[in-house]
Each structure stands twice: as C-alpha cells, then as structure tokens.
C-alpha atoms as a PDB file:
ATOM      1  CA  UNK A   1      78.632 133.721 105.168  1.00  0.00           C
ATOM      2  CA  UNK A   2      81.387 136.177 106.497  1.00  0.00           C
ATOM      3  CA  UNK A   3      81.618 139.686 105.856  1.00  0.00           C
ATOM      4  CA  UNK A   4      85.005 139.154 103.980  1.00  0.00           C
ATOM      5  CA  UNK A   5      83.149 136.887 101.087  1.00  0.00           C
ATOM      6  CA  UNK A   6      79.652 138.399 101.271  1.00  0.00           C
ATOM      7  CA  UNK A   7      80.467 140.718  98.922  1.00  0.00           C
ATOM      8  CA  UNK A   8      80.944 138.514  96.648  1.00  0.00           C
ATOM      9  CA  UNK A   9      77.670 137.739  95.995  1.00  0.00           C
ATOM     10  CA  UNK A  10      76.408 141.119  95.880  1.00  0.00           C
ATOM     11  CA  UNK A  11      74.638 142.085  92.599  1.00  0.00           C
ATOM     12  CA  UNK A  12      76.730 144.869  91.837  1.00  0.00           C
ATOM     13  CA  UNK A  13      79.381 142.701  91.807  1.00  0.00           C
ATOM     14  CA  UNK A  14      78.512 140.401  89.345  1.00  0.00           C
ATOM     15  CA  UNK A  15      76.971 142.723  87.234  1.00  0.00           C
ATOM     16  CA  UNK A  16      80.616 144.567  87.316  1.00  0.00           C
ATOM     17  CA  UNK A  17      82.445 141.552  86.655  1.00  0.00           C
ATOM     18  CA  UNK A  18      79.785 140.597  83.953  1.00  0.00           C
ATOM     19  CA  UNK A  19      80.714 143.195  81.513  1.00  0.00           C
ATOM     20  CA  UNK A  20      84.452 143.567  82.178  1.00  0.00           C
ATOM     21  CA  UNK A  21      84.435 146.077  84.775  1.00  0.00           C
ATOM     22  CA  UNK A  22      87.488 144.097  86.850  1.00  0.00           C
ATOM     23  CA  UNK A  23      88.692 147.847  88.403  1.00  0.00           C
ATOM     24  CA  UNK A  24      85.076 147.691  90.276  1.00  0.00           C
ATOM     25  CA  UNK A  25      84.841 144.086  91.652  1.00  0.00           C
ATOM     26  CA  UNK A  26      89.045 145.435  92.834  1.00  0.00           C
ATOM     27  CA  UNK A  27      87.478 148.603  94.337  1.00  0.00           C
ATOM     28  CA  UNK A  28      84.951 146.430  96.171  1.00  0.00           C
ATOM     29  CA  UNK A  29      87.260 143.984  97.369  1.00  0.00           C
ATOM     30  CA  UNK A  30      89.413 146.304  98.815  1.00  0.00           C
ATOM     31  CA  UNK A  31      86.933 148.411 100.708  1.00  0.00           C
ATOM     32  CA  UNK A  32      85.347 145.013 101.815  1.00  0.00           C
ATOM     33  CA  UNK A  33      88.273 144.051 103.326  1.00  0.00           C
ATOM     34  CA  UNK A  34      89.129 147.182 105.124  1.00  0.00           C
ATOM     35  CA  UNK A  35      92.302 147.711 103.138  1.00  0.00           C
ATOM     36  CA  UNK A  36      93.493 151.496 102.449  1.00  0.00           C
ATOM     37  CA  UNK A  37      94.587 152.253  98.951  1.00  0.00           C
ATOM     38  CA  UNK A  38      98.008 152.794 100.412  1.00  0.00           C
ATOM     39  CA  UNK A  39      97.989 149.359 102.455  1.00  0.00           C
ATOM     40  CA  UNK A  40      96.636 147.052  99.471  1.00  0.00           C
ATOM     41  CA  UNK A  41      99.056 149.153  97.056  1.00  0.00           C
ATOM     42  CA  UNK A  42     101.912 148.061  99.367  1.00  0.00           C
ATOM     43  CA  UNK A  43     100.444 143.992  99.288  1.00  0.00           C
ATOM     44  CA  UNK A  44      99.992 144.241  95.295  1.00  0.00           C
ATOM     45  CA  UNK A  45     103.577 145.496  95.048  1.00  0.00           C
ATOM     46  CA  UNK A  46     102.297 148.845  92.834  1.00  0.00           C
ATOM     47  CA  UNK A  47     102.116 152.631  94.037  1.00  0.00           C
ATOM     48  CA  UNK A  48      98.899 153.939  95.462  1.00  0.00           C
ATOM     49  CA  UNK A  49      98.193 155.825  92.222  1.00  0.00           C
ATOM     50  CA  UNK A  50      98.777 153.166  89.905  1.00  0.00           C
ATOM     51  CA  UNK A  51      96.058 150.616  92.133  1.00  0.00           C
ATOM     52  CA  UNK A  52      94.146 153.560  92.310  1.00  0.00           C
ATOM     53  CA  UNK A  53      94.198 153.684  88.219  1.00  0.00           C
ATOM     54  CA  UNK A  54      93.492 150.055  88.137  1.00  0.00           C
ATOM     55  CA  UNK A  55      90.610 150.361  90.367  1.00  0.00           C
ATOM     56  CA  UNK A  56      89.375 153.503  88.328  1.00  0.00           C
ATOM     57  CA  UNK A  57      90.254 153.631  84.932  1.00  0.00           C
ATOM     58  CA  UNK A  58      87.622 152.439  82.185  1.00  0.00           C
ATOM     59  CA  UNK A  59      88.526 150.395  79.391  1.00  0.00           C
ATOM     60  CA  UNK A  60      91.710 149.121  81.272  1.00  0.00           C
ATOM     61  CA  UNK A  61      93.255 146.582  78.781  1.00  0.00           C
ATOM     62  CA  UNK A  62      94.216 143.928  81.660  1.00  0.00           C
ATOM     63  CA  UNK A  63      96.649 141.315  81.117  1.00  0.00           C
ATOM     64  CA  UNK A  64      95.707 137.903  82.666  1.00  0.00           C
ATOM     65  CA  UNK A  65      98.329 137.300  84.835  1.00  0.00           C
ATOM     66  CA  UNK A  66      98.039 140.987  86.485  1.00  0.00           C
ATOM     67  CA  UNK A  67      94.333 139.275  87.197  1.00  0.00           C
ATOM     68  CA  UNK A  68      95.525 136.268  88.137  1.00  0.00           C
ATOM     69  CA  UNK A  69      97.918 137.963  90.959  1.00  0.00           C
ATOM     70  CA  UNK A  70      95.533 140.301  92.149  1.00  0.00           C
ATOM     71  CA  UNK A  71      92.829 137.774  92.789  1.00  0.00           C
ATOM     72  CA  UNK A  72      95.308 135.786  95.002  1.00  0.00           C
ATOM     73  CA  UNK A  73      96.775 138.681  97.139  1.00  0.00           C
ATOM     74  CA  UNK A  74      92.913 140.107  97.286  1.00  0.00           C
ATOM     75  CA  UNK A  75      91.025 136.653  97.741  1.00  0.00           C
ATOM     76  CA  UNK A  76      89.017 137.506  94.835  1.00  0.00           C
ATOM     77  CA  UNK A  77      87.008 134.424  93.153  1.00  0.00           C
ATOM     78  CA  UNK A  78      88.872 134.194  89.620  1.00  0.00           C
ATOM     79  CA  UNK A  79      85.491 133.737  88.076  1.00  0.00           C
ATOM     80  CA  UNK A  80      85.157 137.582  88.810  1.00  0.00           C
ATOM     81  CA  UNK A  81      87.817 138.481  86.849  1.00  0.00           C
ATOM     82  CA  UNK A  82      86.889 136.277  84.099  1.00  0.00           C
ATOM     83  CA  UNK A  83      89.043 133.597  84.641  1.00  0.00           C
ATOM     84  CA  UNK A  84      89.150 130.002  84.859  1.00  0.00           C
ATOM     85  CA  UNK A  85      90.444 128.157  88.028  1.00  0.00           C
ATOM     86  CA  UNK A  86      94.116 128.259  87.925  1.00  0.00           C
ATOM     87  CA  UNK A  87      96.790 126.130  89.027  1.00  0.00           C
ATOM     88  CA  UNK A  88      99.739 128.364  87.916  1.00  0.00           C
ATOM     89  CA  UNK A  89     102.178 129.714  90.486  1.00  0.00           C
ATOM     90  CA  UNK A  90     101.813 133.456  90.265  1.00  0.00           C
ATOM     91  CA  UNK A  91     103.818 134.130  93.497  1.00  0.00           C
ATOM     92  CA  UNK A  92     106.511 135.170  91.150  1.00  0.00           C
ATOM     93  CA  UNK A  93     104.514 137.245  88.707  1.00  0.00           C
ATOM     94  CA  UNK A  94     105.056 141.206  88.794  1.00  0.00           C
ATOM     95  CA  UNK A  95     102.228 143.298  88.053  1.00  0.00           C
ATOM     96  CA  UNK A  96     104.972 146.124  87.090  1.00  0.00           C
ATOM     97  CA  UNK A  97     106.729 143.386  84.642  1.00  0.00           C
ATOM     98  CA  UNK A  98     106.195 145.159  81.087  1.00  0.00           C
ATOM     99  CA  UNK A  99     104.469 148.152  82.724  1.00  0.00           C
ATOM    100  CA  UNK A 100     105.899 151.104  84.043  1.00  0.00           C
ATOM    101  CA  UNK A 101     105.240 152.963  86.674  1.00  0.00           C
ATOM    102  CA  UNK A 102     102.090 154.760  85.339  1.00  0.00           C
ATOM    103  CA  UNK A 103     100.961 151.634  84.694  1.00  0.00           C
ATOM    104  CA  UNK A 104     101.751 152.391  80.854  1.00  0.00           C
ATOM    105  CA  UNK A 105     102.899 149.349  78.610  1.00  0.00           C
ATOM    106  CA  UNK A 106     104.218 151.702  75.685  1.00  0.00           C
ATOM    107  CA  UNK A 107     107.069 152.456  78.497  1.00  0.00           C
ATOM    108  CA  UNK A 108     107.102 156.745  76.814  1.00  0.00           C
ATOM    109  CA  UNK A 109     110.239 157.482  78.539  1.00  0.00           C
ATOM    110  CA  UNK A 110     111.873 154.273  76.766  1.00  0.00           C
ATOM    111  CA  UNK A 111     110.831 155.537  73.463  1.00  0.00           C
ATOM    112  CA  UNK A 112     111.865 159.134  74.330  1.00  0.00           C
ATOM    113  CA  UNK A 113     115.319 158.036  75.649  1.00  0.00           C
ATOM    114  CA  UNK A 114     116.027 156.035  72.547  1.00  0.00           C
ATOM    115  CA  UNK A 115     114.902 159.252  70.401  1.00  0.00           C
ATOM    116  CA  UNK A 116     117.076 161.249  72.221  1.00  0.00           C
ATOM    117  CA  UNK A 117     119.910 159.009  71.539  1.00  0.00           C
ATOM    118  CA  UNK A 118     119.377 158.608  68.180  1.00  0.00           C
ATOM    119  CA  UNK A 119     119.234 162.635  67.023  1.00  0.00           C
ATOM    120  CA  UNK A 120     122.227 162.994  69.273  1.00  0.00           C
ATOM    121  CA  UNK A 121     123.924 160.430  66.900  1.00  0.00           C
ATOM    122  CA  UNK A 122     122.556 161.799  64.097  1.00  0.00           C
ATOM    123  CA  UNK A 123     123.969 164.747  64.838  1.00  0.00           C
ATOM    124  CA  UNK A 124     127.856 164.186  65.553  1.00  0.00           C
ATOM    125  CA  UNK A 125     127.428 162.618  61.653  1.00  0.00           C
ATOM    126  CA  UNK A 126     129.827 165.074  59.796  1.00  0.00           C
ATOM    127  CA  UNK A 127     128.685 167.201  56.751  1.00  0.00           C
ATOM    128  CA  UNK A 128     132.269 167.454  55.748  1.00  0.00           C
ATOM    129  CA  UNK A 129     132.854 164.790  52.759  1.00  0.00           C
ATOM    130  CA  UNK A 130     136.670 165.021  53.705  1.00  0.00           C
ATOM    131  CA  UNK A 131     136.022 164.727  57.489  1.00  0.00           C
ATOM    132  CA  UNK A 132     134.146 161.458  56.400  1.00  0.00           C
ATOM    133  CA  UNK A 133     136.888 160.350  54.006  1.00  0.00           C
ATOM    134  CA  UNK A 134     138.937 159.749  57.137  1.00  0.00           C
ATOM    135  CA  UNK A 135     136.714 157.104  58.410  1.00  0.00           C
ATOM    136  CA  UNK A 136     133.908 158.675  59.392  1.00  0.00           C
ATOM    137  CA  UNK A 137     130.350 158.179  58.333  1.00  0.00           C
ATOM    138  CA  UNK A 138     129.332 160.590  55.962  1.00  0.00           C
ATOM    139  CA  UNK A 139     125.231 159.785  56.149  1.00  0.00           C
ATOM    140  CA  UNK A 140     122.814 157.697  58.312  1.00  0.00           C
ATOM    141  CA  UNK A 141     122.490 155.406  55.751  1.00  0.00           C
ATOM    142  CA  UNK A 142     125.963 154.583  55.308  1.00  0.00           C
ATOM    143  CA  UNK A 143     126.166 154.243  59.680  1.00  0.00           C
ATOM    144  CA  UNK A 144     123.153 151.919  59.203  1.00  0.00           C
ATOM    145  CA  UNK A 145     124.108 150.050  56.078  1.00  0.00           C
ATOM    146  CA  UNK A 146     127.650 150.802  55.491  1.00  0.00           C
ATOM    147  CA  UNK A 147     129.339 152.792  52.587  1.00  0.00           C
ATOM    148  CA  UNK A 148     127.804 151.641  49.039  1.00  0.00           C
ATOM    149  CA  UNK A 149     130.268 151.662  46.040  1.00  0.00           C
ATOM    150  CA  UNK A 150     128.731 150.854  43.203  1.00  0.00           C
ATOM    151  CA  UNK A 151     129.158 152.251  39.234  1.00  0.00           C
ATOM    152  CA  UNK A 152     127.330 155.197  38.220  1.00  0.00           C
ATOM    153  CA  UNK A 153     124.646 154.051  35.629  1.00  0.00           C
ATOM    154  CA  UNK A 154     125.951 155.411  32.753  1.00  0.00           C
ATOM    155  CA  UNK A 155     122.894 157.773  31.298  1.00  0.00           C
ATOM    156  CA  UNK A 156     122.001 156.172  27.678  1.00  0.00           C
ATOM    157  CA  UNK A 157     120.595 153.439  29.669  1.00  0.00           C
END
C-alpha cells in the first residue's frame, strides 16, 4: 500500500469520517500528502483561512458538492465523506459558489448592503404632504404599494 492511500485505512480515519467529522479525514489528507495549507488552499480554489476553517471548524454544515470537489482535487475515497460513488462532473463546481469568502452562506455583507440601501431610501421619502403632492412618495407604503384612494368609512358604520 503507498504512503499516499495508507492513511486511508487508519482508524482514526474512519472513526472521523464515521460520525461526520469530514474537516478531520481533510486535515489528514492534506498532511498525508505533504500539502501546506497555503498549497492545497491554492488547488481547492479557497483562501488558506477558509480551508483552514473547513479543516477545523465543528459542526460544519457541508454541502455535497463542496465534498464531492474536495475528494477529487484531494484523492479522498468519497465513502469518507459520506458519499456514494459519483459519476458527476465536478470540474466545474466552485466551492466559493453560494459562500463567501468566510466561508459564510448567509453572505452578511449582502444583507448589510441591502439594509443600507434601503434606510437610505427610506430616508430621501419626504415628510412634506405638499412636497409629495408633486409626485413624490409621501410613505413607504405608498413607494411599495402605490398611493391608495379609497372613501373614508363614514363613522355610523
């Protein structure tokens, strides 16, 4: 058996991949290859500190195809990862696609961007009913919905 695959069948290993611990059978790979965390960064197409996270981090929620890449630029058996024999071409598939560059899915400067946006809108709204009977939107609601005009219900109903 060669030193690249022997760790495969190292105990540690399986136990590792066993209970979901996918950042340890990638930590073991690695160093049984002789790869740097800057080198195999480089060949997953991630930073250093985002493999490093991946290699680290417990209770990563993984994503299948990230798996699926990894064990084909890393030579890892899929069953180690958890996954079936594949026939898929994952040449093409970015581990970065729907992360960013922390390696976070919720994408927080996305959400704070949009935020941002949206109170700077809300705040050019006049507060001027006359500067909003020229056009102008006199409420978020009425940007959002349009301007409602609709009969007063009269009050003895």
């Amino acid at each position: 058996m060669s030193t690249q695959t022997a760790w495969t069948t190292m105990p540690a290993v399986a136990h590792a991949a066993s209970r979901g611990d996918f950042g340890t059978v990638l930590r073991t790979a690695r160093v049984a290859t002789g790869l740097t965390l800057q080198k195999a960064a480089s060949l997953a197409g991630v930073s250093a500190s985002t493999l490093s996270r991946m290699e680290t981090k417990a209770n990563r929620h993984w994503d299948v195809r990230d798996l699926r890449r990894l064990a084909e630029v890393f030579a890892i058996p899929a069953h180690l990862f958890g996954l079936s024999q594949s026939t898929i071409d994952t040449s093409t598939v970015s581990l970065s696609a729907g992360v960013d560059e922390d390696g976070d899915p919720m994408r927080r400067r996305d959400l704070i961007t949009t935020a941002a946006v949206a109170m700077t809108a809300v705040s050019v709204l006049p507060t001027d009913p006359a500067a909003a009977a020229h056009g102008m939107a006199n409420t978020l609601e009425d940007v959002l919905f349009g301007p409602v005009d609709f009969a007063p219900i009269p009050e003895h109903q």
